[in-house]
PDB file of N, CA and C in Angstrom:
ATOM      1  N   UNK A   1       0.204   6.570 -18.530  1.00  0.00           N
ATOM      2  CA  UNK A   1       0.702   6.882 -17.220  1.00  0.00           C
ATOM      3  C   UNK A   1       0.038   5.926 -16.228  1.00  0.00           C
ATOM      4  N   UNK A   2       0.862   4.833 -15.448  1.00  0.00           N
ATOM      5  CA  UNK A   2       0.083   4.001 -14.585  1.00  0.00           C
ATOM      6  C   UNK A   2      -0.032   4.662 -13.461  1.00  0.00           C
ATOM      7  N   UNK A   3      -0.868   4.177 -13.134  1.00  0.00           N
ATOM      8  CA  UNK A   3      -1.284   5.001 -11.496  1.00  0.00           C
ATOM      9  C   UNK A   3      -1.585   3.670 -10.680  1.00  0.00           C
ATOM     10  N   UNK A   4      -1.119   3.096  -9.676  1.00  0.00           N
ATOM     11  CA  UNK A   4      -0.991   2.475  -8.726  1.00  0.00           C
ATOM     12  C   UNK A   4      -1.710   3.045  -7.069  1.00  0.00           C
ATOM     13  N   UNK A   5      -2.447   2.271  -6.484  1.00  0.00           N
ATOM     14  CA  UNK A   5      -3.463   2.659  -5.724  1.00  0.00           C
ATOM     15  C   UNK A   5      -3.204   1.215  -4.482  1.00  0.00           C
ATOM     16  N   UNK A   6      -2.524   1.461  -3.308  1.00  0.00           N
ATOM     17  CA  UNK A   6      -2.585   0.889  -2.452  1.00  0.00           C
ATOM     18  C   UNK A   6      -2.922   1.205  -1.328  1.00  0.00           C
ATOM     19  N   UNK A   7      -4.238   0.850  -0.758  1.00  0.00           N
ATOM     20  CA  UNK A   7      -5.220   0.375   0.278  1.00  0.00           C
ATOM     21  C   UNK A   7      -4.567   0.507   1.569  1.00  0.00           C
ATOM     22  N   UNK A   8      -4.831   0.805   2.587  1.00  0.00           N
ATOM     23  CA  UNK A   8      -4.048   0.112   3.923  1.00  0.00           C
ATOM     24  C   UNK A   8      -5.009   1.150   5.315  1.00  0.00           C
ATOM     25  N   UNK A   9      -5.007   0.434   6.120  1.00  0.00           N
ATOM     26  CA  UNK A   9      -5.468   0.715   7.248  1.00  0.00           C
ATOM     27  C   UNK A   9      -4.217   1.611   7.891  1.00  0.00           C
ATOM     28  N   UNK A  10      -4.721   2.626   8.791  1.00  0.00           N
ATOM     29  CA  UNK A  10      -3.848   3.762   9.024  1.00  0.00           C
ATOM     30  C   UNK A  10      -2.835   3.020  10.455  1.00  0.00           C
ATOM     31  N   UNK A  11      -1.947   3.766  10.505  1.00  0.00           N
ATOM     32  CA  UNK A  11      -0.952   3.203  11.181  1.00  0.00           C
ATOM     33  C   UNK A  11       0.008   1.455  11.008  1.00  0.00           C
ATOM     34  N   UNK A  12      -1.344   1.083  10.130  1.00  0.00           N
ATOM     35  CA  UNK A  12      -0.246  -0.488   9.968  1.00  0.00           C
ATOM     36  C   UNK A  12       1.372  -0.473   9.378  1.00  0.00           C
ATOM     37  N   UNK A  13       1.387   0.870   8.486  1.00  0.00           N
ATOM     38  CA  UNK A  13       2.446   0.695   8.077  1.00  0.00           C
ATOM     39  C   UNK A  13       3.695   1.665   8.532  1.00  0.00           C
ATOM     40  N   UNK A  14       4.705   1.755   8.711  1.00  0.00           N
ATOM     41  CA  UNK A  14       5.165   3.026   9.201  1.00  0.00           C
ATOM     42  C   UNK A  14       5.966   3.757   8.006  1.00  0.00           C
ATOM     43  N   UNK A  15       6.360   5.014   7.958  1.00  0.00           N
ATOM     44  CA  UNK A  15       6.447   5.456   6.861  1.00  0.00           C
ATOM     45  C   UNK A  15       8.201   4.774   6.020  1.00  0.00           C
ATOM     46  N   UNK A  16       8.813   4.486   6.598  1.00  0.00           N
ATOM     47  CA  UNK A  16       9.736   3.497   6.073  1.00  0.00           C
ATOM     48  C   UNK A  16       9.293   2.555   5.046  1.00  0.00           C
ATOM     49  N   UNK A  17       8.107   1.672   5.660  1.00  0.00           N
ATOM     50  CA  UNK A  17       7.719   0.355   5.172  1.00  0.00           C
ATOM     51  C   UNK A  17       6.436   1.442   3.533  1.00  0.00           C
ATOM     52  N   UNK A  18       5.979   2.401   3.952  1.00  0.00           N
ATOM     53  CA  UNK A  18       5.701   2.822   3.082  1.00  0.00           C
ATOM     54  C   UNK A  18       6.456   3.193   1.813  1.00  0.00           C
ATOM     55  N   UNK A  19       7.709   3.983   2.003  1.00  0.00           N
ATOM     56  CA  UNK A  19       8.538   4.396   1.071  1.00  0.00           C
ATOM     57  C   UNK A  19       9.187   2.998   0.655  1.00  0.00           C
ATOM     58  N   UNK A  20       9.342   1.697   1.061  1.00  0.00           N
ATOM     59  CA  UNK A  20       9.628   0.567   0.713  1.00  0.00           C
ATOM     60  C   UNK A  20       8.600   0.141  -0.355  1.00  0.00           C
ATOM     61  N   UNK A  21       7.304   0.167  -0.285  1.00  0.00           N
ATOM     62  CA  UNK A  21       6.160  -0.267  -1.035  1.00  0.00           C
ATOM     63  C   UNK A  21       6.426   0.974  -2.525  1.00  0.00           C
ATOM     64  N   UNK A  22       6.148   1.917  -1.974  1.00  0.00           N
ATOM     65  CA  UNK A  22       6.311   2.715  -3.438  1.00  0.00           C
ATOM     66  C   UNK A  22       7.619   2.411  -4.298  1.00  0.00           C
ATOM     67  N   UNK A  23       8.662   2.286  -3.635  1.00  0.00           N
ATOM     68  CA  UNK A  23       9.989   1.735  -4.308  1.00  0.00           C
ATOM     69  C   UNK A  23       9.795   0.339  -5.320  1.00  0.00           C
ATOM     70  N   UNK A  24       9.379  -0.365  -4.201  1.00  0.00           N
ATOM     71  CA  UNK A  24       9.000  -1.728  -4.642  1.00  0.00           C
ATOM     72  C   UNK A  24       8.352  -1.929  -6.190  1.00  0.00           C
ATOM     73  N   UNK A  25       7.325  -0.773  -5.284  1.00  0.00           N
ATOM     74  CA  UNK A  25       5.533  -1.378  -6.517  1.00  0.00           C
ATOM     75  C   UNK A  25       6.768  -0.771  -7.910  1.00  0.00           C
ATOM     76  N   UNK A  26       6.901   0.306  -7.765  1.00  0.00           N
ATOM     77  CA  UNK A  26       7.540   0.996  -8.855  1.00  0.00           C
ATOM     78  C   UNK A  26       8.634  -0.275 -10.028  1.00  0.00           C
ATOM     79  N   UNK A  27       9.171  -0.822  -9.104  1.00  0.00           N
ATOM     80  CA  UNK A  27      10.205  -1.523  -9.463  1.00  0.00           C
ATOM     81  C   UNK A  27       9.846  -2.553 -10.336  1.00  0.00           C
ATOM     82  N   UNK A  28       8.414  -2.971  -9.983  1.00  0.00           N
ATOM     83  CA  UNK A  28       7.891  -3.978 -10.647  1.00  0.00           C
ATOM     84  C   UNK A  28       6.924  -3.591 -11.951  1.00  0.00           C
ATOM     85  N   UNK A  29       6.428  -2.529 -11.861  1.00  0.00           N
ATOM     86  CA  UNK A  29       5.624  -1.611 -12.934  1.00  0.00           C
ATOM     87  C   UNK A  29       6.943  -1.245 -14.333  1.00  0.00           C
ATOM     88  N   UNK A  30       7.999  -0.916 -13.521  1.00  0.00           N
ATOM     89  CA  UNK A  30       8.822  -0.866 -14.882  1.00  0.00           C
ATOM     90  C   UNK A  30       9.678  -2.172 -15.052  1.00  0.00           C
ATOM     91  N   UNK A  31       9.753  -3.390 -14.827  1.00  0.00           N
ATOM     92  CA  UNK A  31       9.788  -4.609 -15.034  1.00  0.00           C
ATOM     93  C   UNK A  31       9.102  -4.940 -15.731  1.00  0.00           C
ATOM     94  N   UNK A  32       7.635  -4.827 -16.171  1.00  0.00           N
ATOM     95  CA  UNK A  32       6.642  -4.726 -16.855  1.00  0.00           C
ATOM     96  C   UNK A  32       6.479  -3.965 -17.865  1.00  0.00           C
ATOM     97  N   UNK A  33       6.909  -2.700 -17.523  1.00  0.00           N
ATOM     98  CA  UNK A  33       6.412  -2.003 -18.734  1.00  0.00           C
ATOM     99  C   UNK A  33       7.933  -1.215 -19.344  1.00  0.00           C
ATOM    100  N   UNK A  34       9.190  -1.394 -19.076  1.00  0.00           N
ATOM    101  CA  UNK A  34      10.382  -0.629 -18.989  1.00  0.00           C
ATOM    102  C   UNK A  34      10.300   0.518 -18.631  1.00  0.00           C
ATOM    103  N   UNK A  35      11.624   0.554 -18.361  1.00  0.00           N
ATOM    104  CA  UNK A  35      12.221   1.996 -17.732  1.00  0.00           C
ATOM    105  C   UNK A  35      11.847   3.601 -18.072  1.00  0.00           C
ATOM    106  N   UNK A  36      11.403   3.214 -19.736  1.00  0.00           N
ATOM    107  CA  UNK A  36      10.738   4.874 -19.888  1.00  0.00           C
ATOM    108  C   UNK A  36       9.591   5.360 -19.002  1.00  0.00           C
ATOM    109  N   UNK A  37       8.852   3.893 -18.466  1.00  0.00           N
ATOM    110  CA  UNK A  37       7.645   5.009 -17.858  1.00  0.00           C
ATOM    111  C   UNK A  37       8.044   4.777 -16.485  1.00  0.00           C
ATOM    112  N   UNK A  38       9.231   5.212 -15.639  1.00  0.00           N
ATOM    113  CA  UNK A  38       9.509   5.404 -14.547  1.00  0.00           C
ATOM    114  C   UNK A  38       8.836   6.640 -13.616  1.00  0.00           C
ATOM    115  N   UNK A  39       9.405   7.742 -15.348  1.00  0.00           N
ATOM    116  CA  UNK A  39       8.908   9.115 -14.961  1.00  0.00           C
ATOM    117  C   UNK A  39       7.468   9.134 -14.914  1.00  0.00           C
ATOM    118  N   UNK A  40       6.725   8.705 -14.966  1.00  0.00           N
ATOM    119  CA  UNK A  40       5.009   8.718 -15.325  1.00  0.00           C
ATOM    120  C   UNK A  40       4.417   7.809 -14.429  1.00  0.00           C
ATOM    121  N   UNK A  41       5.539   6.615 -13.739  1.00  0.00           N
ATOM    122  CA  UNK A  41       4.388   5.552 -12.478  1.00  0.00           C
ATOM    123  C   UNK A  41       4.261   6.442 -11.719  1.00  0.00           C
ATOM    124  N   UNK A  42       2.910   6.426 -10.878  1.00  0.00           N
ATOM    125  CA  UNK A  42       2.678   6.955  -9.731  1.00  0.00           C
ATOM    126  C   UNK A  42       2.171   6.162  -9.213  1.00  0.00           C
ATOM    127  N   UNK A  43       2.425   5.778  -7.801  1.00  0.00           N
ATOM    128  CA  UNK A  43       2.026   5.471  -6.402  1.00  0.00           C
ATOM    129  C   UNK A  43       1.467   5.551  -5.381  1.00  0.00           C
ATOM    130  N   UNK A  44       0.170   5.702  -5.092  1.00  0.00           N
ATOM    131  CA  UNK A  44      -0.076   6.149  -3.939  1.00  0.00           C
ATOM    132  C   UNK A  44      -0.541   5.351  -3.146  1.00  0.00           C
ATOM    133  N   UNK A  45       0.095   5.830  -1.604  1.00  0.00           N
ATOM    134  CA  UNK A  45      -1.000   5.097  -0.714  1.00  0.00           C
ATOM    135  C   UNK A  45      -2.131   5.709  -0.182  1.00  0.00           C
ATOM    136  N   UNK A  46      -3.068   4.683   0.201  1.00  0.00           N
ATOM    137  CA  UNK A  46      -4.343   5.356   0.534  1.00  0.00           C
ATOM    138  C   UNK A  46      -4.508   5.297   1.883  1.00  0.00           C
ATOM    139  N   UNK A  47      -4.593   5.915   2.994  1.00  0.00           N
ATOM    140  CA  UNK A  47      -4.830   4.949   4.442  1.00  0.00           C
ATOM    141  C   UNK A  47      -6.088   5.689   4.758  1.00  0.00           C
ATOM    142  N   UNK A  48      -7.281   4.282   5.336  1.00  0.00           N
ATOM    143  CA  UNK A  48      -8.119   4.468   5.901  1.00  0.00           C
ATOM    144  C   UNK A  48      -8.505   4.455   7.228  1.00  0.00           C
ATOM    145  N   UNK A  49      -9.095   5.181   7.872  1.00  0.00           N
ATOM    146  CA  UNK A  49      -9.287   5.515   9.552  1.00  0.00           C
ATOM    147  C   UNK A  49      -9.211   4.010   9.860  1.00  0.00           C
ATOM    148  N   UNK A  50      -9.031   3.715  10.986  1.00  0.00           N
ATOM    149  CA  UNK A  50      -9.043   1.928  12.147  1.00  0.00           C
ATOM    150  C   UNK A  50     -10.634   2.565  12.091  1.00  0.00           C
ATOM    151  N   UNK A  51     -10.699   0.770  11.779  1.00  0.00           N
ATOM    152  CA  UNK A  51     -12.542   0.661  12.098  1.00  0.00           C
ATOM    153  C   UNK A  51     -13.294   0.972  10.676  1.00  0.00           C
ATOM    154  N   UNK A  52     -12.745   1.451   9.739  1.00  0.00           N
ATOM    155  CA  UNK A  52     -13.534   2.019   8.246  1.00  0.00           C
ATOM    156  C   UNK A  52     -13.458   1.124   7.525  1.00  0.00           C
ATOM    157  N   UNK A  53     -13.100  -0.358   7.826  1.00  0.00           N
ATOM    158  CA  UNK A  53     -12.504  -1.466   6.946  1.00  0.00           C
ATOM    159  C   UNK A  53     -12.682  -2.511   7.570  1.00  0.00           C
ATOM    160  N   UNK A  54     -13.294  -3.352   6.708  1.00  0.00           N
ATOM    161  CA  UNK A  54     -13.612  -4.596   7.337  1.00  0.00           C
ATOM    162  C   UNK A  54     -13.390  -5.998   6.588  1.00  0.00           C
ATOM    163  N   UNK A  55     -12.732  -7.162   7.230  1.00  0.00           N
ATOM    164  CA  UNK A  55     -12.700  -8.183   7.013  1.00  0.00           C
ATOM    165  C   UNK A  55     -13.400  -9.361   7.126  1.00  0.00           C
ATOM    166  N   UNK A  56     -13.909 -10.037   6.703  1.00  0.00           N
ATOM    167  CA  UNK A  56     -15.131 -11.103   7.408  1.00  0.00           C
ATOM    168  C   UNK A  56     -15.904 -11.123   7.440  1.00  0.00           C
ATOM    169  N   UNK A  57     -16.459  -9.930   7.799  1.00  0.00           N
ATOM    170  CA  UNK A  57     -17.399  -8.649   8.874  1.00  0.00           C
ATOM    171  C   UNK A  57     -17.304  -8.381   9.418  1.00  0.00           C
ATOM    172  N   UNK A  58     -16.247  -8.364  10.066  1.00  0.00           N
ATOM    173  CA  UNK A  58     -15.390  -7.378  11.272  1.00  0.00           C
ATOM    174  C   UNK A  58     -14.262  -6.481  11.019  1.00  0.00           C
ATOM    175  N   UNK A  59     -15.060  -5.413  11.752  1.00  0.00           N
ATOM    176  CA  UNK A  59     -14.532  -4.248  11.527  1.00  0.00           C
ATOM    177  C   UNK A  59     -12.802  -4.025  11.614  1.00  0.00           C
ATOM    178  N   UNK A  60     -11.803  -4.072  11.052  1.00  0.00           N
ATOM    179  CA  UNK A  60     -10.685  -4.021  11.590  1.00  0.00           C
ATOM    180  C   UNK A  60      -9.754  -2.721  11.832  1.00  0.00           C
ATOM    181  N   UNK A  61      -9.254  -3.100  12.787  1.00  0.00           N
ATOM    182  CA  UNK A  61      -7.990  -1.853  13.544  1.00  0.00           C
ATOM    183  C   UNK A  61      -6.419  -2.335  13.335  1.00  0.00           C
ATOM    184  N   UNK A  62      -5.306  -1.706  13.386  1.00  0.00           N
ATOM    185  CA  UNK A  62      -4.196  -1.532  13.241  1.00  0.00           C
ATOM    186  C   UNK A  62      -3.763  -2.814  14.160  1.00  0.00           C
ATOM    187  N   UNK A  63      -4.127  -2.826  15.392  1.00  0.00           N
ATOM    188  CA  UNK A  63      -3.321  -3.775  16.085  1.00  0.00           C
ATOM    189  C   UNK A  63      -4.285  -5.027  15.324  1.00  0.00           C
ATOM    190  N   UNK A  64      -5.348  -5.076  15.125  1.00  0.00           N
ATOM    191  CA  UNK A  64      -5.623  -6.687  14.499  1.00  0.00           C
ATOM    192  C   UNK A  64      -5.245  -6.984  13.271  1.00  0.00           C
ATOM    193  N   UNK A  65      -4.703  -6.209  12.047  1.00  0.00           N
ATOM    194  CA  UNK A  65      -3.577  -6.649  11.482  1.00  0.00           C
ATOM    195  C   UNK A  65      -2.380  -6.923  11.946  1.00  0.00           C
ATOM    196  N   UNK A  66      -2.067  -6.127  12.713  1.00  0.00           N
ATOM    197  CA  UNK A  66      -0.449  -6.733  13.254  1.00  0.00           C
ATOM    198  C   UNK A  66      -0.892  -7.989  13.722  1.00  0.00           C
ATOM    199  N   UNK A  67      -1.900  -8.442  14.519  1.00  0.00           N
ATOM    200  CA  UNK A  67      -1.754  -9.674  15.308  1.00  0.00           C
ATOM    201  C   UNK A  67      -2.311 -10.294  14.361  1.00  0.00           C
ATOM    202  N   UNK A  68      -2.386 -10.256  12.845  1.00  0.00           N
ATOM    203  CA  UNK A  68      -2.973 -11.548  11.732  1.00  0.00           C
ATOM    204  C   UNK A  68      -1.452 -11.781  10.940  1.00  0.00           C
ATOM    205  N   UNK A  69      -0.583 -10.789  10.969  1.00  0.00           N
ATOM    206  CA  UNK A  69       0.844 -10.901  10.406  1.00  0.00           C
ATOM    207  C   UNK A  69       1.980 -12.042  11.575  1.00  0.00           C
ATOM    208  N   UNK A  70       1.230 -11.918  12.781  1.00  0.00           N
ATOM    209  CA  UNK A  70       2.287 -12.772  13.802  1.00  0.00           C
ATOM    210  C   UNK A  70       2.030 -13.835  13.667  1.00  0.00           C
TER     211      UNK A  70
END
C-alpha cells in the first residue's frame, strides 16, 4: 500500500490545486505500479503553520512562496 506524503506551507495551495495534486500524484503512482493498487494509493497532504518552515534560513510564509512562483 503506497502512501504518498506531500509537504506544503498552509494556504499556498487552495483546495482545488490540492484535489489536483492528489489526482495527479495518484495518476503517476499507478503509471508505476498499475491500476490494481489504485484502491490502496493514499495521498496526503500535510500543511504546515506560515513561519514553521524554512528555506535558506528563512523562515517562510504563504505570500513568499507565491512571490518565488512569479
Amino acid at each position: 500500500m503506497p502512501l504518498v506524503t506531500i509537504d506544503v506551507i498552509e494556504e499556498v495551495f487552495t483546495p482545488d490545486q490540492k484535489r489536483a495534486l492528489v489526482e495527479k500524484v495518484t495518476e503517476a503512482m499507478i503509471a508505476v505500479e498499475g491500476e490494481a493498487m489504485r484502491p490502496v494509493t493514499w495521498v496526503r497532504i500535510q500543511e504546515f503553520r506560515q513561519g514553521d518552515w524554512g528555506i535558506g534560513g528563512r523562515l517562510m510564509r504563504a505570500a513568499d512562496v507565491h512571490a518565488l512562483a512569479a
